[in-house]
PDB file of N, CA and C in Angstrom:
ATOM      1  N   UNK A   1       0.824  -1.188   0.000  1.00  0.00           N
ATOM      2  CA  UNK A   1       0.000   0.000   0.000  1.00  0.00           C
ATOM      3  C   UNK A   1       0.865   1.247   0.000  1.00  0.00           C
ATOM      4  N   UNK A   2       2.108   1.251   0.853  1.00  0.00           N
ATOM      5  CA  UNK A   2       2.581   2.227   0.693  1.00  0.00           C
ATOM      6  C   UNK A   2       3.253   2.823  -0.129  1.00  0.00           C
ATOM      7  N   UNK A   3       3.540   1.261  -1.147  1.00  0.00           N
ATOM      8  CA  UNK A   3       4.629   1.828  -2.576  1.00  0.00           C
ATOM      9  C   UNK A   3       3.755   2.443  -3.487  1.00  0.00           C
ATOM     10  N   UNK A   4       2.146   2.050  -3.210  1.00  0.00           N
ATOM     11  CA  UNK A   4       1.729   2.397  -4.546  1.00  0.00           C
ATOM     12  C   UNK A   4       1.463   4.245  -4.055  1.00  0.00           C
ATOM     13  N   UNK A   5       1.530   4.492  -2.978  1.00  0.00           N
ATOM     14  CA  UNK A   5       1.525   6.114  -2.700  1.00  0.00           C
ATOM     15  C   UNK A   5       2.886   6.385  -2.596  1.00  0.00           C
ATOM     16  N   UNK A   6       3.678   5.876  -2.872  1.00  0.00           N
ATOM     17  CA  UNK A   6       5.009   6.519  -3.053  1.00  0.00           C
ATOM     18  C   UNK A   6       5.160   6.768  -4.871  1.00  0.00           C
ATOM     19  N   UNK A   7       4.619   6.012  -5.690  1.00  0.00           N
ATOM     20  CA  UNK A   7       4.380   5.899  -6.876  1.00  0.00           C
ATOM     21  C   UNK A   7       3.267   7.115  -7.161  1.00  0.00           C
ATOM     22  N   UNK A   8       2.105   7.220  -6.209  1.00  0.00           N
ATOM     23  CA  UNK A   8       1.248   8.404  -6.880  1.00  0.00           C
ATOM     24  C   UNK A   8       1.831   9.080  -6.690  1.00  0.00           C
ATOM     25  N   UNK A   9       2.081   9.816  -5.610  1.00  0.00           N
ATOM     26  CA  UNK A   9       2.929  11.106  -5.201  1.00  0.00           C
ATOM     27  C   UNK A   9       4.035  11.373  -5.968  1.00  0.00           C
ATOM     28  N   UNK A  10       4.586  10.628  -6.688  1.00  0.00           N
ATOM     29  CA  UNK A  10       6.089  10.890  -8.070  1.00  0.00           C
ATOM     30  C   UNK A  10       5.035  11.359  -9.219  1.00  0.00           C
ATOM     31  N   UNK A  11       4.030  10.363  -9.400  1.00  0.00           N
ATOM     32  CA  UNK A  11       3.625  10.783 -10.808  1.00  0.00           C
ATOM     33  C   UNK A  11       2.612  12.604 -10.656  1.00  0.00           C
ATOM     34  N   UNK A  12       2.416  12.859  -9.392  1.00  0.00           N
ATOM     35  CA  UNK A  12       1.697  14.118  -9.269  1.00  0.00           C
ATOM     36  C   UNK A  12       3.067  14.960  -9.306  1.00  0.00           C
ATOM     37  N   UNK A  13       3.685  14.783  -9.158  1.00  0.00           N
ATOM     38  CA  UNK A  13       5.022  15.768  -8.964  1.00  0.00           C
ATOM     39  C   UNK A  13       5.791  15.713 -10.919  1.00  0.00           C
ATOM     40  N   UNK A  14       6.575  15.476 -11.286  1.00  0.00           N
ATOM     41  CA  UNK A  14       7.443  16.213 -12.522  1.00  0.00           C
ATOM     42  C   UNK A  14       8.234  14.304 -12.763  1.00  0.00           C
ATOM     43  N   UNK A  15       7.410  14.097 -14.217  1.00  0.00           N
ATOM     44  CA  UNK A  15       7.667  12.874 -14.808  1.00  0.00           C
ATOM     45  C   UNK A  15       8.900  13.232 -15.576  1.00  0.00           C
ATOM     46  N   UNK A  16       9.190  11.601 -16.000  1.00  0.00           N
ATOM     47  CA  UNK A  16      10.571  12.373 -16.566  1.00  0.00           C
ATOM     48  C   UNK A  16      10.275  12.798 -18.136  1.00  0.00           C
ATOM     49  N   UNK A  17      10.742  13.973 -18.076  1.00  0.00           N
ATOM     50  CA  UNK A  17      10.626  14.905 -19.403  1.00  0.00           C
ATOM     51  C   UNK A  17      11.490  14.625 -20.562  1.00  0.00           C
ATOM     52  N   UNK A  18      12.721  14.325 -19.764  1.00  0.00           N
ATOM     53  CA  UNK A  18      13.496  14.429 -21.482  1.00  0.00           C
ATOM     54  C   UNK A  18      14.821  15.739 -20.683  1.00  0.00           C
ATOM     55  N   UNK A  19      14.177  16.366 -20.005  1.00  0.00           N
ATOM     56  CA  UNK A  19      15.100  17.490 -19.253  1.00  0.00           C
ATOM     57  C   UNK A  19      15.282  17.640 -17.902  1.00  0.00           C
ATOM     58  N   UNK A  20      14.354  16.237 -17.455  1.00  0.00           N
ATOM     59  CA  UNK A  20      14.553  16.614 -15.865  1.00  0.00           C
ATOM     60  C   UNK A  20      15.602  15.223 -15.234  1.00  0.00           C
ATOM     61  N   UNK A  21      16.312  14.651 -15.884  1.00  0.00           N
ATOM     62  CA  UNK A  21      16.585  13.079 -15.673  1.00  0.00           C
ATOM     63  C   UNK A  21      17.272  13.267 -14.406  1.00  0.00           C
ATOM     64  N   UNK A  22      18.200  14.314 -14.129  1.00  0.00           N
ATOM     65  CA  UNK A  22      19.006  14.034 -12.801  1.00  0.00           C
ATOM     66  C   UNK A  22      18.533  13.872 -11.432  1.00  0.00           C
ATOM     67  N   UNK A  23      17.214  14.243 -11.419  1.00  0.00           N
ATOM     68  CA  UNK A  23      16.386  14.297  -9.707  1.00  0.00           C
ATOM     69  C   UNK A  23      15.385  13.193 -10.194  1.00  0.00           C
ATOM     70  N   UNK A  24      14.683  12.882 -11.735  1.00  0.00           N
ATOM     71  CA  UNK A  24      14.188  11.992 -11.944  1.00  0.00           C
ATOM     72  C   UNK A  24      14.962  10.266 -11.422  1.00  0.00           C
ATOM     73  N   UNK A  25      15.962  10.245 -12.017  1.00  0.00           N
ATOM     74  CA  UNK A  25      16.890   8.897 -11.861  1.00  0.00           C
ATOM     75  C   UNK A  25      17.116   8.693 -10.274  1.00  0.00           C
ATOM     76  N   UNK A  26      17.839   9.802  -9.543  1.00  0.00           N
ATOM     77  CA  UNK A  26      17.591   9.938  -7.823  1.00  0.00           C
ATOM     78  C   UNK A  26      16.347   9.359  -7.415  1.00  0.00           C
ATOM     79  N   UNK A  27      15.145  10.003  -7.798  1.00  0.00           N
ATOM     80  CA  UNK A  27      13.558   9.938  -6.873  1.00  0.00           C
ATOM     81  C   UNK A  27      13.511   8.025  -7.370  1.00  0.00           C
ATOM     82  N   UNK A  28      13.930   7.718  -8.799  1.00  0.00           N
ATOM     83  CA  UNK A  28      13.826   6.227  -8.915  1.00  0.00           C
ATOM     84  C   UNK A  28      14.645   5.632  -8.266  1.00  0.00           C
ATOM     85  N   UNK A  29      15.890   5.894  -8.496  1.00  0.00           N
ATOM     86  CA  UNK A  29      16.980   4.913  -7.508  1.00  0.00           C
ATOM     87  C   UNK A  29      16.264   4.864  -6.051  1.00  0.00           C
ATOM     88  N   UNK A  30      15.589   5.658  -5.531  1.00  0.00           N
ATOM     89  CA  UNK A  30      15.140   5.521  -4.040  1.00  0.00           C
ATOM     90  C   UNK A  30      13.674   5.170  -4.409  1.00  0.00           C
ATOM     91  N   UNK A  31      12.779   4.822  -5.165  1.00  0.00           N
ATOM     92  CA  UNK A  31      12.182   4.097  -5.089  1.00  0.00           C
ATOM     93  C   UNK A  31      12.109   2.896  -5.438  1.00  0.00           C
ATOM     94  N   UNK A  32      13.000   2.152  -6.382  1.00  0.00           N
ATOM     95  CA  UNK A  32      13.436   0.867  -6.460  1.00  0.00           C
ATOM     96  C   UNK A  32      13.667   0.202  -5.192  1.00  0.00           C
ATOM     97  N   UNK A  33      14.565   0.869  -4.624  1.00  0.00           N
ATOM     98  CA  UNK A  33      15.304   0.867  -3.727  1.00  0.00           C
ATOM     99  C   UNK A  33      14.607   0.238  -2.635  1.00  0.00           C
ATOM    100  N   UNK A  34      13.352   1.061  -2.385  1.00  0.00           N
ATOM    101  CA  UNK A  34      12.232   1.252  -1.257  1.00  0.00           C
ATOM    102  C   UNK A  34      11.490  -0.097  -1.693  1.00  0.00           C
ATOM    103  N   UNK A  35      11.256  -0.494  -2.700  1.00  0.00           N
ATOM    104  CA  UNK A  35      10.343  -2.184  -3.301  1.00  0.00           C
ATOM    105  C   UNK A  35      11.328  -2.602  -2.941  1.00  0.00           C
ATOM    106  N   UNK A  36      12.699  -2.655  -3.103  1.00  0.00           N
ATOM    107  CA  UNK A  36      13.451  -3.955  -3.570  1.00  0.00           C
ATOM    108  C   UNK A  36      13.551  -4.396  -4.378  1.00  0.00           C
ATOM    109  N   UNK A  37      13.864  -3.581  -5.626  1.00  0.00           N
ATOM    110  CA  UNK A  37      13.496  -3.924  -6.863  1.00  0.00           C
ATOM    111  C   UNK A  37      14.860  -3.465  -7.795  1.00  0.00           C
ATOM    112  N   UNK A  38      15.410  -2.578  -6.883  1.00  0.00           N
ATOM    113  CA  UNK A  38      16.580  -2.056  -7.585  1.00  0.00           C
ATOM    114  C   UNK A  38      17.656  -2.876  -8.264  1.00  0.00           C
ATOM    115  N   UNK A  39      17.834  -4.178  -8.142  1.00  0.00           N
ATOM    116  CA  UNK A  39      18.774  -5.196  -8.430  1.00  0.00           C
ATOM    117  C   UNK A  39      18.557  -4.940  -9.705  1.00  0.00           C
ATOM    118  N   UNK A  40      17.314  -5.156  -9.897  1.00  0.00           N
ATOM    119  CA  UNK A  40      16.551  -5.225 -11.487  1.00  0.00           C
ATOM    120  C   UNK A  40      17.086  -4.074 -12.812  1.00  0.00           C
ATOM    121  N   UNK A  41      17.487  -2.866 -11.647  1.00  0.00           N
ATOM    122  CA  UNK A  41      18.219  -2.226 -12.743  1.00  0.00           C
ATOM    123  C   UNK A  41      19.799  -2.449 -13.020  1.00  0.00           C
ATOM    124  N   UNK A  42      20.482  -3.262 -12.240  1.00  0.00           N
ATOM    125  CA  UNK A  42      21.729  -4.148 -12.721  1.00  0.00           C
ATOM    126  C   UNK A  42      22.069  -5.362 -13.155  1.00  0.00           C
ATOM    127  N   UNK A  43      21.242  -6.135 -12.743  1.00  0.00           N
ATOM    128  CA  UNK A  43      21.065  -7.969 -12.920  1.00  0.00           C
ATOM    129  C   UNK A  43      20.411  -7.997 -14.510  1.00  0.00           C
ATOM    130  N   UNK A  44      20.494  -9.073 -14.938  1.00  0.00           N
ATOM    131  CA  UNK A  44      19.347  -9.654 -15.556  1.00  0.00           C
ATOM    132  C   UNK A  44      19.697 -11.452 -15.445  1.00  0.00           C
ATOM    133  N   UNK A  45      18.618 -11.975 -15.610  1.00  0.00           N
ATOM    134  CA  UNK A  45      18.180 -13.283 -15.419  1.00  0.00           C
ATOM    135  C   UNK A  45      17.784 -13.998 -16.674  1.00  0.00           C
ATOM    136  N   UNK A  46      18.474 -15.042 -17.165  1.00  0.00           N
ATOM    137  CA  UNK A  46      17.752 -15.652 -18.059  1.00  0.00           C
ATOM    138  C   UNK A  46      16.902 -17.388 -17.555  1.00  0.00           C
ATOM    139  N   UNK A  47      16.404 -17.397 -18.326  1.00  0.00           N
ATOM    140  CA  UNK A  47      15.524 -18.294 -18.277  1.00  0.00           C
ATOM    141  C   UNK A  47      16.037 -19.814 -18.191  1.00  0.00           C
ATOM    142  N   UNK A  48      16.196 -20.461 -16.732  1.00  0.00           N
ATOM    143  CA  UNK A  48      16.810 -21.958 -17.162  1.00  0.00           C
ATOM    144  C   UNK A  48      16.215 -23.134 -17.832  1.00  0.00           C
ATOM    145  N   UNK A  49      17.239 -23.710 -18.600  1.00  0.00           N
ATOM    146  CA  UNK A  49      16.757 -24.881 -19.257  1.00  0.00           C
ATOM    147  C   UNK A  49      15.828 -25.849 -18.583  1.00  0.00           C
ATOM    148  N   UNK A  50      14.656 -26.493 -19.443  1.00  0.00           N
ATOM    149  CA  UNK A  50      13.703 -27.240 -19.084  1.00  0.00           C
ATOM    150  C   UNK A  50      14.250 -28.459 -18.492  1.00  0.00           C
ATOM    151  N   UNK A  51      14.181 -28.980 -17.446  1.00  0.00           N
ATOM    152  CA  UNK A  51      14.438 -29.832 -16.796  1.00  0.00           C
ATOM    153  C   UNK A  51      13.330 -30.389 -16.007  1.00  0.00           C
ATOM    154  N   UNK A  52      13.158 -31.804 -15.457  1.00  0.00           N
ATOM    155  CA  UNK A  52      12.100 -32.622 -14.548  1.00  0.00           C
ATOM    156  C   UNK A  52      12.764 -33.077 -13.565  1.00  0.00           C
ATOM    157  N   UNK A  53      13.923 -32.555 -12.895  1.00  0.00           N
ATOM    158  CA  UNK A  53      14.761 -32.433 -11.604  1.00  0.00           C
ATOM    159  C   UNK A  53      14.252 -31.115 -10.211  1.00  0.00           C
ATOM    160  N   UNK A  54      14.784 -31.460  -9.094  1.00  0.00           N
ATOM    161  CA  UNK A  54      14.039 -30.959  -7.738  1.00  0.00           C
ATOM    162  C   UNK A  54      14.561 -28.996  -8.244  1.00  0.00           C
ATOM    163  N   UNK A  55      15.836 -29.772  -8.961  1.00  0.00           N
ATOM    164  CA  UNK A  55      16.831 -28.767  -8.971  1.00  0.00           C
ATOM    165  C   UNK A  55      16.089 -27.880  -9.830  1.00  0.00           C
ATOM    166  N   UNK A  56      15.848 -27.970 -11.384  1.00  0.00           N
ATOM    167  CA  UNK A  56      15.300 -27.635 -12.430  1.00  0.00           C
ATOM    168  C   UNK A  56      13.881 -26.931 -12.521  1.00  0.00           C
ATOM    169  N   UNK A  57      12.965 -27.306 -10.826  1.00  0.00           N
ATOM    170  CA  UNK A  57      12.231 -26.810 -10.597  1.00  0.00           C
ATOM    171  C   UNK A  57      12.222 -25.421  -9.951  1.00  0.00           C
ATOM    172  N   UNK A  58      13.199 -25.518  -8.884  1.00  0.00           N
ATOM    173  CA  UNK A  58      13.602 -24.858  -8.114  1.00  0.00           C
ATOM    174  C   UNK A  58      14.062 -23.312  -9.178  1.00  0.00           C
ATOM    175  N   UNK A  59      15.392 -23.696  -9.973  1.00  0.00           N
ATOM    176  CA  UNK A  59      15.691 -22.503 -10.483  1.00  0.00           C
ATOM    177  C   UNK A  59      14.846 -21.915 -11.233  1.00  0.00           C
ATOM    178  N   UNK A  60      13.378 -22.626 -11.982  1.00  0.00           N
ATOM    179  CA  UNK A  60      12.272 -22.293 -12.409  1.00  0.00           C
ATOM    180  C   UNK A  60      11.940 -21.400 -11.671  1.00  0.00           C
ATOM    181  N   UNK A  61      11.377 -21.437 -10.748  1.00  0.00           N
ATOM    182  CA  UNK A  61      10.484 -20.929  -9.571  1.00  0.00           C
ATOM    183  C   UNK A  61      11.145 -19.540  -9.407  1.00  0.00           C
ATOM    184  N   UNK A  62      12.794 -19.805  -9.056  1.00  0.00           N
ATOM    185  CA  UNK A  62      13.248 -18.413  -8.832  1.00  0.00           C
ATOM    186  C   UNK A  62      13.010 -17.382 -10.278  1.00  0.00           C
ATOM    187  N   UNK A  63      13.573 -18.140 -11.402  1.00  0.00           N
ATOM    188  CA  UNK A  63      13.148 -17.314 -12.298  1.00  0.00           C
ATOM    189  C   UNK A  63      12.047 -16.648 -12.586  1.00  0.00           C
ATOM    190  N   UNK A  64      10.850 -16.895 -11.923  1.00  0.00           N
ATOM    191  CA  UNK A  64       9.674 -16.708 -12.278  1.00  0.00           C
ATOM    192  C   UNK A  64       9.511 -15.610 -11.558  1.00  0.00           C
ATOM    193  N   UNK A  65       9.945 -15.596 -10.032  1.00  0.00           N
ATOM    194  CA  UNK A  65       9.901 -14.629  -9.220  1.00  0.00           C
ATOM    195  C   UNK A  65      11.064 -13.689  -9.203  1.00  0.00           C
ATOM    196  N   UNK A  66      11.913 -13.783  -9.717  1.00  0.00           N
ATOM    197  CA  UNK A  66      12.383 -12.783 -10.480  1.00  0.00           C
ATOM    198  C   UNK A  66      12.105 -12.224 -11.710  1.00  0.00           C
ATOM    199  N   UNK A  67      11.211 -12.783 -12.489  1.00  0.00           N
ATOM    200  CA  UNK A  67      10.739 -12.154 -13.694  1.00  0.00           C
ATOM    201  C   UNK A  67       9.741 -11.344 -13.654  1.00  0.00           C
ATOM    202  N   UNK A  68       8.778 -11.699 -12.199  1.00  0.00           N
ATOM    203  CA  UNK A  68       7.647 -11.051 -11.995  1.00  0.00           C
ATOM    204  C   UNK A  68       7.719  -9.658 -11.638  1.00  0.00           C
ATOM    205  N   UNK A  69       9.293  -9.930 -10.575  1.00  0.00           N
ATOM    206  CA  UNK A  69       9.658  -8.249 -10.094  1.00  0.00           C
ATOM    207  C   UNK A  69      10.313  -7.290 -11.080  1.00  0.00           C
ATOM    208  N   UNK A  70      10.697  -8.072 -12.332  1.00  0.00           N
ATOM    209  CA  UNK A  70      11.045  -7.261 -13.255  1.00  0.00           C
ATOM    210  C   UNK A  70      10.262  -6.406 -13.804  1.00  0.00           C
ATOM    211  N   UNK A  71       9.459  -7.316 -14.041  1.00  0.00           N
ATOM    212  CA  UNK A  71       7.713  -7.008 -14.608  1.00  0.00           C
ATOM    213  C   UNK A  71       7.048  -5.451 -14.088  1.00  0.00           C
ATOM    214  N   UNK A  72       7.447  -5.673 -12.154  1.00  0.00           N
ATOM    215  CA  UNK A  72       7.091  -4.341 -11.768  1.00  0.00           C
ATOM    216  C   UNK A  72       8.017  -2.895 -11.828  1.00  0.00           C
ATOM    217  N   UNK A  73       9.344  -3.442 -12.003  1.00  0.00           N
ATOM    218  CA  UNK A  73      10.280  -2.498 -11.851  1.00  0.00           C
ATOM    219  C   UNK A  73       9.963  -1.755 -13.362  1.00  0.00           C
ATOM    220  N   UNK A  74       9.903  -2.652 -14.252  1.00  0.00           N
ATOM    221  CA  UNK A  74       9.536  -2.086 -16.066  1.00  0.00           C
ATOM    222  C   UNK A  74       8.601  -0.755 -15.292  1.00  0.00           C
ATOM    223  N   UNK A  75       7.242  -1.158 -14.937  1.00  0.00           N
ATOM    224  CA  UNK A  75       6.054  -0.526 -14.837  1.00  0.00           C
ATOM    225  C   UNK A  75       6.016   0.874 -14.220  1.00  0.00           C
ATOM    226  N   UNK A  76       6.896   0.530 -13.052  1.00  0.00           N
ATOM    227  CA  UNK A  76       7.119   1.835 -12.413  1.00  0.00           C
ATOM    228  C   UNK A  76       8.100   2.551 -13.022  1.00  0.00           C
ATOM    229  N   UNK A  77       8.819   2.345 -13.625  1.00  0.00           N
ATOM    230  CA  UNK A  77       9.734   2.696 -14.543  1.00  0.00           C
ATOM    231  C   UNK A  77       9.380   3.984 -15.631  1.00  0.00           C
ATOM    232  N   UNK A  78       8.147   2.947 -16.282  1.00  0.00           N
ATOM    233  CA  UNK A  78       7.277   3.794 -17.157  1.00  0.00           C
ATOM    234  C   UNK A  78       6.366   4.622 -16.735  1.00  0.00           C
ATOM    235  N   UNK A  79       5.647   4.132 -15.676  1.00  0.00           N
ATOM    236  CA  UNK A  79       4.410   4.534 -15.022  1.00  0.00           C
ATOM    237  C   UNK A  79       5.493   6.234 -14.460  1.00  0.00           C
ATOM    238  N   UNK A  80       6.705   6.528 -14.441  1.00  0.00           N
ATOM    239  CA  UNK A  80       7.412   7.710 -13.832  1.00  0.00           C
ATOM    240  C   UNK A  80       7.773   8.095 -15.077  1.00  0.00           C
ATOM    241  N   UNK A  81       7.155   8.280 -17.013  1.00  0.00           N
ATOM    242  CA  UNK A  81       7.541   8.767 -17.245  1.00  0.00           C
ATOM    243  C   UNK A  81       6.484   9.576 -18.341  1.00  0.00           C
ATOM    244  N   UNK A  82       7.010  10.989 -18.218  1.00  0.00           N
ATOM    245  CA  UNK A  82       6.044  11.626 -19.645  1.00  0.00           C
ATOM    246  C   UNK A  82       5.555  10.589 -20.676  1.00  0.00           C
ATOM    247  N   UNK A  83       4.071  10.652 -20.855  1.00  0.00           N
ATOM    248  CA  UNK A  83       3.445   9.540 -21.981  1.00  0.00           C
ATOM    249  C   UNK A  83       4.222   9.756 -23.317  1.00  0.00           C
ATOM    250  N   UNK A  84       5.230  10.790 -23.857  1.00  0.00           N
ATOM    251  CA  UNK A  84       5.681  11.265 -25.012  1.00  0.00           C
ATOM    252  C   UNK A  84       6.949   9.833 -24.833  1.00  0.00           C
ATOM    253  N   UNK A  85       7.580   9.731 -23.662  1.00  0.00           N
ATOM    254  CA  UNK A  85       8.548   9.008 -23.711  1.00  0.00           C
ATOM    255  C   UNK A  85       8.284   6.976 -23.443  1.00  0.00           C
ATOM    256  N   UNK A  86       7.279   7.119 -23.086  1.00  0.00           N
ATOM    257  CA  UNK A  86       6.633   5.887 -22.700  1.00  0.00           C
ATOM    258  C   UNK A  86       7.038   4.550 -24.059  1.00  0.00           C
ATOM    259  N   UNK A  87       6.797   4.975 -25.092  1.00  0.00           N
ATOM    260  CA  UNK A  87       6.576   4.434 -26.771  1.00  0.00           C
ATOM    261  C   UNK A  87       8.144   4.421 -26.992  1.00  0.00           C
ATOM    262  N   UNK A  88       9.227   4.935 -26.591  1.00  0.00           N
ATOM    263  CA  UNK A  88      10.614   5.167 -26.970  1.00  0.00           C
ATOM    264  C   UNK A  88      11.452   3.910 -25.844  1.00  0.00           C
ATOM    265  N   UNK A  89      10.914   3.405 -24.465  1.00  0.00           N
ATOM    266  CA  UNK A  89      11.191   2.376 -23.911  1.00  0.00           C
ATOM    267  C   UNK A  89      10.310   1.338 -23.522  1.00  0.00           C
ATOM    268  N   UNK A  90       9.278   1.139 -23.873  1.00  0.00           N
ATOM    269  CA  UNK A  90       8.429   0.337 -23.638  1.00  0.00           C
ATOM    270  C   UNK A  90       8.794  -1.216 -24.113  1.00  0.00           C
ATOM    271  N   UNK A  91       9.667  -0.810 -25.095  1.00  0.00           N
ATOM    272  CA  UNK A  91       9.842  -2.306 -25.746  1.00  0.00           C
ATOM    273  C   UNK A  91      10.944  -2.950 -25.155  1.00  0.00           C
ATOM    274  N   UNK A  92      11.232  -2.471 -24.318  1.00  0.00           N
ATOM    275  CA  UNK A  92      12.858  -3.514 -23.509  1.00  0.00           C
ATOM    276  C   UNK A  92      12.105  -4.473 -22.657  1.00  0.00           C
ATOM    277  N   UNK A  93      13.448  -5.304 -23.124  1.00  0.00           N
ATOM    278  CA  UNK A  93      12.704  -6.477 -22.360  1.00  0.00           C
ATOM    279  C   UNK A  93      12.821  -7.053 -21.222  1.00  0.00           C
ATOM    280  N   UNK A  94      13.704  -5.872 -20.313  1.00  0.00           N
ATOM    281  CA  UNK A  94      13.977  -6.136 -18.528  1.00  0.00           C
ATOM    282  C   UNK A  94      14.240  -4.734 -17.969  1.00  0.00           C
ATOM    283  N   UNK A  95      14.098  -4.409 -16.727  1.00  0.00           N
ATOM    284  CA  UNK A  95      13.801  -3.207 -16.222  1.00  0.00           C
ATOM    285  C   UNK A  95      15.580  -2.341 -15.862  1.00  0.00           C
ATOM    286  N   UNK A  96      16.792  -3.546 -16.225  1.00  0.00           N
ATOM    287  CA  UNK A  96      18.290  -3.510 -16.817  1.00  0.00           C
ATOM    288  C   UNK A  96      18.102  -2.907 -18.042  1.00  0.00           C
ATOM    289  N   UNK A  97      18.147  -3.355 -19.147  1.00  0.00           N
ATOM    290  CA  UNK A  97      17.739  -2.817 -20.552  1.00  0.00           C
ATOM    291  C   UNK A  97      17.128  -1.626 -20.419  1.00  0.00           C
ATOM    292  N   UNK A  98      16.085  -1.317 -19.820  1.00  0.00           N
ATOM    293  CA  UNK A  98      15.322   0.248 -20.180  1.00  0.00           C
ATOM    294  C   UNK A  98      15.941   1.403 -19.407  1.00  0.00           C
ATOM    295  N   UNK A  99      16.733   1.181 -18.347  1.00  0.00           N
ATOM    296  CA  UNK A  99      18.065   2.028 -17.246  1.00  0.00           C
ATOM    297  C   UNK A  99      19.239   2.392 -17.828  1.00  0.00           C
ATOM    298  N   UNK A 100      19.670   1.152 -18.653  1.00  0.00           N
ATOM    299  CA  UNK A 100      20.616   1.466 -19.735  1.00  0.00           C
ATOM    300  C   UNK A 100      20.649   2.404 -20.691  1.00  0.00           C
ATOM    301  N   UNK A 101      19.835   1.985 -21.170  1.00  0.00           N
ATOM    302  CA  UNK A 101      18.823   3.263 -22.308  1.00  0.00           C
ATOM    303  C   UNK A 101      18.425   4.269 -21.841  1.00  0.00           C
ATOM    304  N   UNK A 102      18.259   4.923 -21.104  1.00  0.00           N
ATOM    305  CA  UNK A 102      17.772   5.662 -20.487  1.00  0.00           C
ATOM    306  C   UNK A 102      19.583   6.718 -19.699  1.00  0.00           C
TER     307      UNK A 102
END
């Protein structure tokens, strides 16, 4: 509950424009930060091979739950930025990739 009012309160305040990135990238680094999500803008994870082992399940599982938090880090990512810029990173395909770019 409280991330998602840490999330309104950014988007009522100054999205990122294109000219505001240096207090923009700050207010994100500390809200990543605040989910636990921030890894997401250094890591990336690929997907392990299909396996029917305890093991094979296991690294499944993590992947999944790491893919999911990627999923949110993308969102808030976007969800913090001018709709003009939204269409210019939307298409990356981990919340690493669109930080990079950015």
């Amino acid at each position: 509950m409280a991330t998602k009012n840490i999330i309104a309160d950014l988007n009522k305040g100054e999205k990122l424009t294109g000219t505001n990135y240096d207090i923009w990238h700050k207010k994100m680094t500390f809200l990543l930060n605040e989910q636990e999500l921030f890894e997401h803008l250094t890591t990336i994870m690929t997907r392990p091979p299909e396996g029917n082992t305890a093991q094979s399940r296991q690294d499944l599982e993590v992947f999944e739950t790491w893919s999911k938090k990627d999923r949110c880090a993308r969102f808030t990512l976007l969800s913090c930025m001018h709709d003009d810029l939204i269409g210019a990173y939307e298409h990356c395909a981990t919340a690493k990739e669109m930080w990079d770019q950015l």
